[in-house]
Protein backbone atom coordinates (compact mmCIF):
# COMPACT_ATOMS: atom_id res chain seq x y z
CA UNK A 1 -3.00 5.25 -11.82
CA UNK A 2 -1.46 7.27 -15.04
CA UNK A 3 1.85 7.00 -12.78
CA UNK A 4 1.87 3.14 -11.90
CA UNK A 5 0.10 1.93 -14.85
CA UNK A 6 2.68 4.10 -17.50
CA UNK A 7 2.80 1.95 -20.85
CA UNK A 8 -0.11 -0.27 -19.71
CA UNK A 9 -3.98 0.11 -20.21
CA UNK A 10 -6.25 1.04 -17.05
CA UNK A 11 -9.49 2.59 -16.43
CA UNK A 12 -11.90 3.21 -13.84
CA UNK A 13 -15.77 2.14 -13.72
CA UNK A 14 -18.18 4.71 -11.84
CA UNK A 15 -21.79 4.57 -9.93
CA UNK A 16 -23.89 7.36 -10.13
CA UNK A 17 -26.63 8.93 -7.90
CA UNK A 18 -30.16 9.76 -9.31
CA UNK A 19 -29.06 12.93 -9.54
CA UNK A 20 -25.49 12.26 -11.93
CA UNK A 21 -23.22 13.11 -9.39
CA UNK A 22 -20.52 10.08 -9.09
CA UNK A 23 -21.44 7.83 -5.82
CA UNK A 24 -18.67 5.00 -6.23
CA UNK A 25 -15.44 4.27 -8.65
CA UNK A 26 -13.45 1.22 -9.34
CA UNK A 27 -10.41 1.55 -10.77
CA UNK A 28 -8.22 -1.43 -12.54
CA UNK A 29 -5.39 -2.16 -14.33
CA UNK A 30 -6.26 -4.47 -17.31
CA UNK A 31 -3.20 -6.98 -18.22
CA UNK A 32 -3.76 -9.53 -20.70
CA UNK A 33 -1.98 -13.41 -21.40
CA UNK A 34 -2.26 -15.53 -24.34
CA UNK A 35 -5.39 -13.44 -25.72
CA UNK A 36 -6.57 -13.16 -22.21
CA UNK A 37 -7.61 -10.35 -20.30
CA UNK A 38 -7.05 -9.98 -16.66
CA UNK A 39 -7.39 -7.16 -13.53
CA UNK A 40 -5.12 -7.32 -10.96
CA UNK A 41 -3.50 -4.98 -8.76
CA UNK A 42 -0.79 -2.40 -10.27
CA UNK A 43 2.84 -2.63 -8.93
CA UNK A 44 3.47 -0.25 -5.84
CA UNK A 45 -0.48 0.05 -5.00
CA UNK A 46 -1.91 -2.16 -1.98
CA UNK A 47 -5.17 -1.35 -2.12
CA UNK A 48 -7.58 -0.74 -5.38
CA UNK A 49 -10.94 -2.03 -4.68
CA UNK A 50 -14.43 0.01 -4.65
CA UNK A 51 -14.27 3.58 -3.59
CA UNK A 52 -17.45 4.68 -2.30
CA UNK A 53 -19.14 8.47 -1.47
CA UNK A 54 -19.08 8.49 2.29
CA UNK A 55 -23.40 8.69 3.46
CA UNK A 56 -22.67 8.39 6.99
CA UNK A 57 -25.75 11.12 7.43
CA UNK A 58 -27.81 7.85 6.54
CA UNK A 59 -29.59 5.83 8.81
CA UNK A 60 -27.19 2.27 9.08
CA UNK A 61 -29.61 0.58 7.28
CA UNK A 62 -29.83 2.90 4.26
CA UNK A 63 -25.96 2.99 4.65
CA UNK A 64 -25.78 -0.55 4.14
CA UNK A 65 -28.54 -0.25 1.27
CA UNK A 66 -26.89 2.77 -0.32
CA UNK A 67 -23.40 0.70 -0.49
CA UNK A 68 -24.61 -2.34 -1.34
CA UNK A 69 -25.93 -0.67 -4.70
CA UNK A 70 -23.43 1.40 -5.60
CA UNK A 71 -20.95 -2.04 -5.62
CA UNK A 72 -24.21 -3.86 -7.55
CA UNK A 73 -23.75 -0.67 -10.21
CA UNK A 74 -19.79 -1.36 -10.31
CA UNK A 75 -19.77 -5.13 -10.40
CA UNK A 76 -22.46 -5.23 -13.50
CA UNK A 77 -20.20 -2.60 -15.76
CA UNK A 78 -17.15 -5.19 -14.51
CA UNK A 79 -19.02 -8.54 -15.98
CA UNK A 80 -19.70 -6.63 -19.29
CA UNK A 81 -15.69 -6.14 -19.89
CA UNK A 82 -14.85 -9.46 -20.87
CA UNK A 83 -12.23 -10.35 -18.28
CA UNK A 84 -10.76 -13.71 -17.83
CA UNK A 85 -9.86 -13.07 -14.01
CA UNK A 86 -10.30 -10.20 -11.07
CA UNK A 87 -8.08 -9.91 -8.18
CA UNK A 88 -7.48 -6.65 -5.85
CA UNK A 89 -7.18 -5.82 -2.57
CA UNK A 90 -9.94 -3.38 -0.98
CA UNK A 91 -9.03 -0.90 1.73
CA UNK A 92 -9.82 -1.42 5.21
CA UNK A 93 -13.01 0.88 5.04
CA UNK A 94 -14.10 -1.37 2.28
CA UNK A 95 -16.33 -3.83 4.84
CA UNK A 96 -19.56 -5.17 2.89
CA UNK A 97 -18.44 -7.42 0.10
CA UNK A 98 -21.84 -9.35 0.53
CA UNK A 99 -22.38 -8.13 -3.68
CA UNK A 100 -19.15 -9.48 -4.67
CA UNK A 101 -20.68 -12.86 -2.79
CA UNK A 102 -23.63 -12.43 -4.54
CA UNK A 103 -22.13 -12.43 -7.86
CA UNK A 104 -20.32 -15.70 -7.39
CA UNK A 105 -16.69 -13.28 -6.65
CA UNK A 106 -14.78 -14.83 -3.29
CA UNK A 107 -13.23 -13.08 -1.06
CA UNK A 108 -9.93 -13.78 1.61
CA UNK A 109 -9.05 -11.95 4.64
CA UNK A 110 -5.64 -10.51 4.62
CA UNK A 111 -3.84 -8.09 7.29
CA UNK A 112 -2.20 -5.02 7.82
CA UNK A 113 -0.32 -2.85 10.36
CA UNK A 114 -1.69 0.68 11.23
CA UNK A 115 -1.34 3.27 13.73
CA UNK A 116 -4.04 5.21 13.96
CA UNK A 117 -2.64 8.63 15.45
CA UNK A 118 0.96 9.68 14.80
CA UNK A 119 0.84 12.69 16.49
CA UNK A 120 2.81 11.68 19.35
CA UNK A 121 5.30 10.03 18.44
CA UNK A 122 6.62 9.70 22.20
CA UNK A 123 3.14 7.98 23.16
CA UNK A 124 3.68 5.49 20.03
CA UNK A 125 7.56 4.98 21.11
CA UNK A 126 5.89 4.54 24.82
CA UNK A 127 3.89 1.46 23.37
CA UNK A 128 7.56 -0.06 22.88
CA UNK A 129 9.02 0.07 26.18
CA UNK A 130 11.60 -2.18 27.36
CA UNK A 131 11.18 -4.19 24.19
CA UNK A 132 13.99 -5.06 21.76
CA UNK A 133 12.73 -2.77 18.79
CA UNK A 134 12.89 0.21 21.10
CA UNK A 135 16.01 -0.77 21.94
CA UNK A 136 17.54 -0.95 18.62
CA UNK A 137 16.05 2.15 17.36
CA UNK A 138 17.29 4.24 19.66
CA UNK A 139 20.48 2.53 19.36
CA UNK A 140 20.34 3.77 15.50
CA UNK A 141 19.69 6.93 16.16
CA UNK A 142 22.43 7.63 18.96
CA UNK A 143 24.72 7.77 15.78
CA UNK A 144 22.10 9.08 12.84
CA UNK A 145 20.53 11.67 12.18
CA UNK A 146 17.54 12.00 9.44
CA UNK A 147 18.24 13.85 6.06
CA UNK A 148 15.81 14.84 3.46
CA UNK A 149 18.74 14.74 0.82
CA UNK A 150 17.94 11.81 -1.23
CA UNK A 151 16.68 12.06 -4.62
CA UNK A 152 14.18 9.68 -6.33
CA UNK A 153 17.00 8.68 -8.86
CA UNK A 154 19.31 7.68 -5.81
CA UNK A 155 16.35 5.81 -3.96
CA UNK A 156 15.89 3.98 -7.13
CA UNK A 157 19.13 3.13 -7.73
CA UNK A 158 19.40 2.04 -3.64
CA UNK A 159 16.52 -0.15 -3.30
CA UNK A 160 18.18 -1.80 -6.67
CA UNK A 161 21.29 -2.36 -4.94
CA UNK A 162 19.85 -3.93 -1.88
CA UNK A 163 17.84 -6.50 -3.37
CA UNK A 164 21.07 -7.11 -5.18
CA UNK A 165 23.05 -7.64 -1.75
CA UNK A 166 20.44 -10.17 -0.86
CA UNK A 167 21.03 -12.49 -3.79
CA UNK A 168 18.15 -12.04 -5.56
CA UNK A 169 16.57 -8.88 -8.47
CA UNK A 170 14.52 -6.19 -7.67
CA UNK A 171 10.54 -6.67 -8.84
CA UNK A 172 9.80 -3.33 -9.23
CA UNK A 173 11.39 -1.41 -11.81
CA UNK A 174 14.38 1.12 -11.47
CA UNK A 175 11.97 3.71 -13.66
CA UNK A 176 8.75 2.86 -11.97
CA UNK A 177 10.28 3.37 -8.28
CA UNK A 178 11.52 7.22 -9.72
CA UNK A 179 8.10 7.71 -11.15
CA UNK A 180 5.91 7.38 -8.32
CA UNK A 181 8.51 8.93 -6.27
CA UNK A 182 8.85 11.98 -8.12
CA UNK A 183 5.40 12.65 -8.98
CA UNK A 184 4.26 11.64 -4.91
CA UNK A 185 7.08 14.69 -4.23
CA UNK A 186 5.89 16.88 -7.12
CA UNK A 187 2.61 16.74 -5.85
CA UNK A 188 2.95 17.27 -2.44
CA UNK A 189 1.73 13.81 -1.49
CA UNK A 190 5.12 12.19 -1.31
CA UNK A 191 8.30 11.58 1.44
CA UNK A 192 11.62 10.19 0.94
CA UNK A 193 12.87 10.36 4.41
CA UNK A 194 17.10 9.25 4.95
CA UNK A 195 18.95 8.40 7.51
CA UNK A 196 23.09 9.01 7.53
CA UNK A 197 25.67 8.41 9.91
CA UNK A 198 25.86 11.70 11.99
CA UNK A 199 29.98 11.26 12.05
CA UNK A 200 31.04 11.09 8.38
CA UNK A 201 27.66 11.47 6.96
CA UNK A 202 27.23 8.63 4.97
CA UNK A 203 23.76 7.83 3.61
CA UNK A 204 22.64 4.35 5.34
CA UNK A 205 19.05 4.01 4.15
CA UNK A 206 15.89 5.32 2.62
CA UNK A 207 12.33 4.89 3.06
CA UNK A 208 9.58 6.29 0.98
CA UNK A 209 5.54 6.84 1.70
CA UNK A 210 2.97 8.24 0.02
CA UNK A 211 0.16 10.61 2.14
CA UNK A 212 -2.43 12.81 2.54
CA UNK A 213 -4.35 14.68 5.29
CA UNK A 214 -5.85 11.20 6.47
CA UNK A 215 -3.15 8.66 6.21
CA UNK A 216 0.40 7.86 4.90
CA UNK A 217 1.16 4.55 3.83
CA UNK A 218 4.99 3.32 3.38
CA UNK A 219 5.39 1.74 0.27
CA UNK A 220 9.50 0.89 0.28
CA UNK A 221 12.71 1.09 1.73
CA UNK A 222 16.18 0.22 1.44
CA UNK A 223 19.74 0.26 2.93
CA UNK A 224 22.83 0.57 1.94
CA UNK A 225 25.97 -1.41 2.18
CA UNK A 226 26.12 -0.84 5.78
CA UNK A 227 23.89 -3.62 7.65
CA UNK A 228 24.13 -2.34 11.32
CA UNK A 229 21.51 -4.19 13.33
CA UNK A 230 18.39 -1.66 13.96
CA UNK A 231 18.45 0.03 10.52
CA UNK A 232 15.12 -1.13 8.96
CA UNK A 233 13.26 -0.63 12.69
CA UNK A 234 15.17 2.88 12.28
CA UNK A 235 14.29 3.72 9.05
CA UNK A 236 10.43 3.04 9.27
CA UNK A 237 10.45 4.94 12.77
CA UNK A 238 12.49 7.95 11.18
CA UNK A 239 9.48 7.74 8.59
CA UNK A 240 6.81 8.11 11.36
CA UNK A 241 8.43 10.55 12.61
CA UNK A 242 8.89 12.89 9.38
CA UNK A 243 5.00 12.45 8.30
CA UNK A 244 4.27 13.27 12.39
CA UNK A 245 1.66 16.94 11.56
CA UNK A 246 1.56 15.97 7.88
CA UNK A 247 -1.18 13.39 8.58
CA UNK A 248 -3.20 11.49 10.95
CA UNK A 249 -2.85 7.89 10.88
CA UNK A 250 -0.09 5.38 9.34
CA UNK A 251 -0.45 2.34 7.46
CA UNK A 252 2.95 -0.23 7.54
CA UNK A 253 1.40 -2.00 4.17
CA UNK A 254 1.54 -5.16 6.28
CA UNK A 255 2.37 -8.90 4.77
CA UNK A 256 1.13 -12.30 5.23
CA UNK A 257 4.95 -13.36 5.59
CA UNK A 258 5.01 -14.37 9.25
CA UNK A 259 8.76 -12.49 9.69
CA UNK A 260 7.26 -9.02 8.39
CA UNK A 261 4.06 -9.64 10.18
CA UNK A 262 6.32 -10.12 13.87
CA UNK A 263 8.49 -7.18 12.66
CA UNK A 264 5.20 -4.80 12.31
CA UNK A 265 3.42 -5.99 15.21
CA UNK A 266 6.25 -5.38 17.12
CA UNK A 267 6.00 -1.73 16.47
CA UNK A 268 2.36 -1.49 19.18
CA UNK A 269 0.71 -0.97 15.84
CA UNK A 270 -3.16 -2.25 15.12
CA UNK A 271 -3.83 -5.27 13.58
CA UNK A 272 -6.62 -4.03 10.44
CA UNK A 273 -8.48 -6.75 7.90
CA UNK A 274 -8.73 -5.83 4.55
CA UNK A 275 -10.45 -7.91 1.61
CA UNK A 276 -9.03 -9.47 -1.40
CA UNK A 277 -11.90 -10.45 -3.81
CA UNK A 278 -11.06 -12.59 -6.84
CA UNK A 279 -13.19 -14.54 -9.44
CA UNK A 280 -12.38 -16.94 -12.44
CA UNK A 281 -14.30 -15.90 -15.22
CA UNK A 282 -12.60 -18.41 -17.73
CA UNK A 283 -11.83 -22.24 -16.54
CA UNK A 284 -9.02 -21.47 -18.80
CA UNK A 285 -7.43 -18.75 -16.98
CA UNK A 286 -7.59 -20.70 -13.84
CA UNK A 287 -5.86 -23.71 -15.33
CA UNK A 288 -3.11 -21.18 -16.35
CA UNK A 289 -2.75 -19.88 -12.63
CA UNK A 290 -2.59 -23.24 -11.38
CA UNK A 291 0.16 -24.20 -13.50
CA UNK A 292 1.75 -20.99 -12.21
CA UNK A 293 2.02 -22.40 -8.66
């Protein structure tokens, strides 16, 4: 959060057990228009909702009890801080937003694109066969090879340049894009994985996810000037490939856009719900977001 939310306020709310320690934290970003204040989801971070102690030693019933008043601890701190509106996405683990429902918060069911083992990355390539996204990443890589030479600076300045090339600007800052990539890297929990034409070695792409010993979720990518067809499919399978025995599972960070959905799903990955809960606390702030649309 200090990375994504640099120059803006956030915080974090937190449960507790009887016995002090912390059993549940909700993090947010707090934005604020025309004298009102708003939570919504930082730039470059898909999910933010409730995180909550694991107490699978419970029965399922106390599991669902325990849960259930952890969120009732975090929602009553979050109607105390004055907020106008709340929107974030929860993760995929997140499954029991019954006290959000109960609080008068709604919820909408969005999807992503995981693969839930990546270490064999034959037996995920096996789940293409004979289709055209096998075909055109191993067409990509019969001339590239990958290269771990790309700096956060050049990424930034890349995925800058590509949104260029497609006639429109890029929404996420130059600065913030070198942020989070250098302190993912710095930290251990980051990859910036290239690929460059294995004759002249020109750099043709980039693609950059964040990890840890459970999953690694992508989070961008970019090309450069050179187009050739199979790139992108190459560049997110180079990815895959590079975070293969640094974690488990991978998470595409899929969209509601019905192109990137097709593009993902056409990968053999899992289709996962997640939540996105929301509420209007002001009438005023959801005249404003109307307007907006």
């Amino acid at each position: 959060m200090d990375t994504v939310c640099t120059g803006k306020q956030w915080d974090v709310l937190l449960a507790y057990d009887s016995d002090g320690s912390i059993a549940g934290a909700l993090p947010f970003l707090l934005g604020s228009k025309l004298g009102l204040h708003y939570i919504v989801q930082p730039q470059l971070t898909q999910f933010n909702g409730p995180w909550l102690r694991p107490c699978d030693d419970l029965p399922y019933r106390l599991q669902l009890q325990r849960r259930q008043e952890i969120c009732l601890q975090l929602i009553s701190q979050l109607q105390t801080l004055g907020v106008s509106y709340y929107n974030q996405n929860c993760p995929p683990s997140f499954s029991d937003w019954l006290p959000f429902h109960w609080n008068g918060f709604c919820q909408s069911t969005r999807y992503t694109y995981v693969y839930r083992d990546i270490s064999d990355t034959k037996a995920l390539l096996d789940r293409m066969s004979r289709t055209e996204r096998r075909k055109k990443i191993e067409q990509v890589f019969s001339t590239c090879t990958h290269t771990d030479e790309v700096s956060p600076s050049l990424f930034a300045k890349m995925h800058n340049d590509y949104w260029q090339r497609k006639g429109s600007h890029d929404l996420i800052p130059a600065d913030l894009i070198e942020r989070v990539c250098s302190s993912a890297i710095a930290n251990g929990h980051g990859l910036l994985a290239g690929l460059k034409d294995s004759a002249n070695g020109q750099l043709l792409g980039a693609a950059f996810a964040v990890f840890d010993d459970r999953w690694g979720h992508s989070l961008m990518h970019a090309t450069t000037s050179d187009d050739r067809s199979g790139l992108c499919e190459a560049l997110f399978w180079n990815l895959i490939v590079q975070l293969s025995g640094k974690t488990t599972a991978f998470n595409f960070e899929g969209s509601m856009d019905r192109g990137i959905e097709y593009f993902y799903r056409s990968f053999g990955a899992e289709q996962v719900p997640y939540f996105n809960i929301s509420k209007t606390f002001n009438p005023l702030f959801g005249l404003l977001l109307k307007m907006r649309h």
